[in-house]
Protein backbone atom coordinates (compact mmCIF):
# COMPACT_ATOMS: atom_id res chain seq x y z
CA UNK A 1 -176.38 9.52 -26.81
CA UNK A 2 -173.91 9.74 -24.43
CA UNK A 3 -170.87 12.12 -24.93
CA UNK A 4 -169.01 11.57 -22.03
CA UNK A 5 -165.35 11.33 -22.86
CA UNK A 6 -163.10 8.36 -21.80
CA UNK A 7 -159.44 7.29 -22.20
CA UNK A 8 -158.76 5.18 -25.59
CA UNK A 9 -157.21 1.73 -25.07
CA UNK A 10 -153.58 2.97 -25.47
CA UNK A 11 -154.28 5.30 -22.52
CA UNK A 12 -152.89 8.15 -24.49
CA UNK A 13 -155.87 9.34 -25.83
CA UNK A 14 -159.37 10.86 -24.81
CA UNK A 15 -162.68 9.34 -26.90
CA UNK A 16 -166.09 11.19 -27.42
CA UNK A 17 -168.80 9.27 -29.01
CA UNK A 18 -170.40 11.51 -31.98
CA UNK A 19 -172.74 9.19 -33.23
CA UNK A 20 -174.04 5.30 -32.85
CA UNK A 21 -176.21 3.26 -35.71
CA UNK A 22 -177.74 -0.21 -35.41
CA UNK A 23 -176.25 -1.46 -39.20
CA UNK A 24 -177.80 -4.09 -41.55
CA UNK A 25 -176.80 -7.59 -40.52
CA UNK A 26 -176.74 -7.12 -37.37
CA UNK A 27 -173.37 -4.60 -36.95
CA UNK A 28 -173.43 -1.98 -35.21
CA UNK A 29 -171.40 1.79 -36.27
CA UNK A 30 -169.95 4.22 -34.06
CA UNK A 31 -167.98 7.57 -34.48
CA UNK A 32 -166.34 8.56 -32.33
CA UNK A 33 -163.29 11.44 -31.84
CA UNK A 34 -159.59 10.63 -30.81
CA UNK A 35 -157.83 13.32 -29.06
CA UNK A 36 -154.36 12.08 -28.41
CA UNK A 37 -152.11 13.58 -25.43
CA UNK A 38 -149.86 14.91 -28.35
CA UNK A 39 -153.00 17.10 -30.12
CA UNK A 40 -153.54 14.86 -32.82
CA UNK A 41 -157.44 14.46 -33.41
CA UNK A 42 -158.78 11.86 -35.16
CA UNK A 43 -161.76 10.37 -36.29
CA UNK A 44 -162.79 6.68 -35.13
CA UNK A 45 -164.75 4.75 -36.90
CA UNK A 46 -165.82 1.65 -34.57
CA UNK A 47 -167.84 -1.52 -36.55
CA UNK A 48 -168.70 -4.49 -34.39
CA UNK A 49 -170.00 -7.41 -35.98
CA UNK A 50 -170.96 -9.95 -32.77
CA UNK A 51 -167.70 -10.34 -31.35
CA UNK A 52 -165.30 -9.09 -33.87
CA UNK A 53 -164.47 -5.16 -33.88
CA UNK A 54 -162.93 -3.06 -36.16
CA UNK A 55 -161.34 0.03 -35.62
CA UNK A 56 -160.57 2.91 -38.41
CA UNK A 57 -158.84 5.82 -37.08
CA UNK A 58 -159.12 8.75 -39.82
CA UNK A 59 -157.51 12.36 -40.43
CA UNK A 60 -159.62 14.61 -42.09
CA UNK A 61 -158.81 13.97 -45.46
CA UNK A 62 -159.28 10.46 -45.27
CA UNK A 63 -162.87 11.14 -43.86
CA UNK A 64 -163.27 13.65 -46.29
CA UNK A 65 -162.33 11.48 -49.44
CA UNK A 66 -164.60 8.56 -47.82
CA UNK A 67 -167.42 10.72 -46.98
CA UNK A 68 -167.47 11.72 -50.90
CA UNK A 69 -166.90 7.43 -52.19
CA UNK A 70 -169.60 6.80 -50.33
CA UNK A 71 -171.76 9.37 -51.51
CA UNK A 72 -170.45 8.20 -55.11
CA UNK A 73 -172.11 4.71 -54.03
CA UNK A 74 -174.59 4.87 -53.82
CA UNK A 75 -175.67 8.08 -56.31
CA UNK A 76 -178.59 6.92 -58.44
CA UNK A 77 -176.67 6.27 -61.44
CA UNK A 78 -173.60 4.67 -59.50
CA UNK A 79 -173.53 1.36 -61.66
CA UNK A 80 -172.83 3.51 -64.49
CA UNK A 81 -169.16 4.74 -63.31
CA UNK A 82 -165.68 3.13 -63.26
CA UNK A 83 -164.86 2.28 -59.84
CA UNK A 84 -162.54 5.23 -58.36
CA UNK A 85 -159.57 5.25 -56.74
């Protein structure tokens, strides 16, 4: 992987790829960090499908709360819980 950091497509921000995964049908993940000029930090969530990205910038506890939904998910006994939100 390669962590060199480069400007984010506003220019006012500095991105450092954390981690990159080939996804089923054919998209493709990537985290990244978002250091704005200001000192906000954020995490990027990048998913390309062919041409089409999608970008999801998230503070902590948006990562944190998405990190545990997903987790929920796909738990064994998932099916058996009211969706939560």
């Amino acid at each position: 992987m390669d962590t060199t950091s480069t400007r984010d497509e506003t220019g006012h921000g500095t991105l450092t790829e954390i981690a990159r995964l080939d996804a089923p049908w054919g998209k493709e993940l990537v985290v990244q960090t978002v250091h704005f000029d200001s000192g906000l930090a954020l995490a990027r969530l990048r998913i390309r499908e062919g041409r089409r990205f999608t970008l999801i910038d998230l503070d902590r506890a948006t990562a944190d709360w998405l990190a545990a939904a997903l987790d929920r998910a796909l738990a064994p006994d998932a099916a058996d819980h009211p969706a939560a939100r």
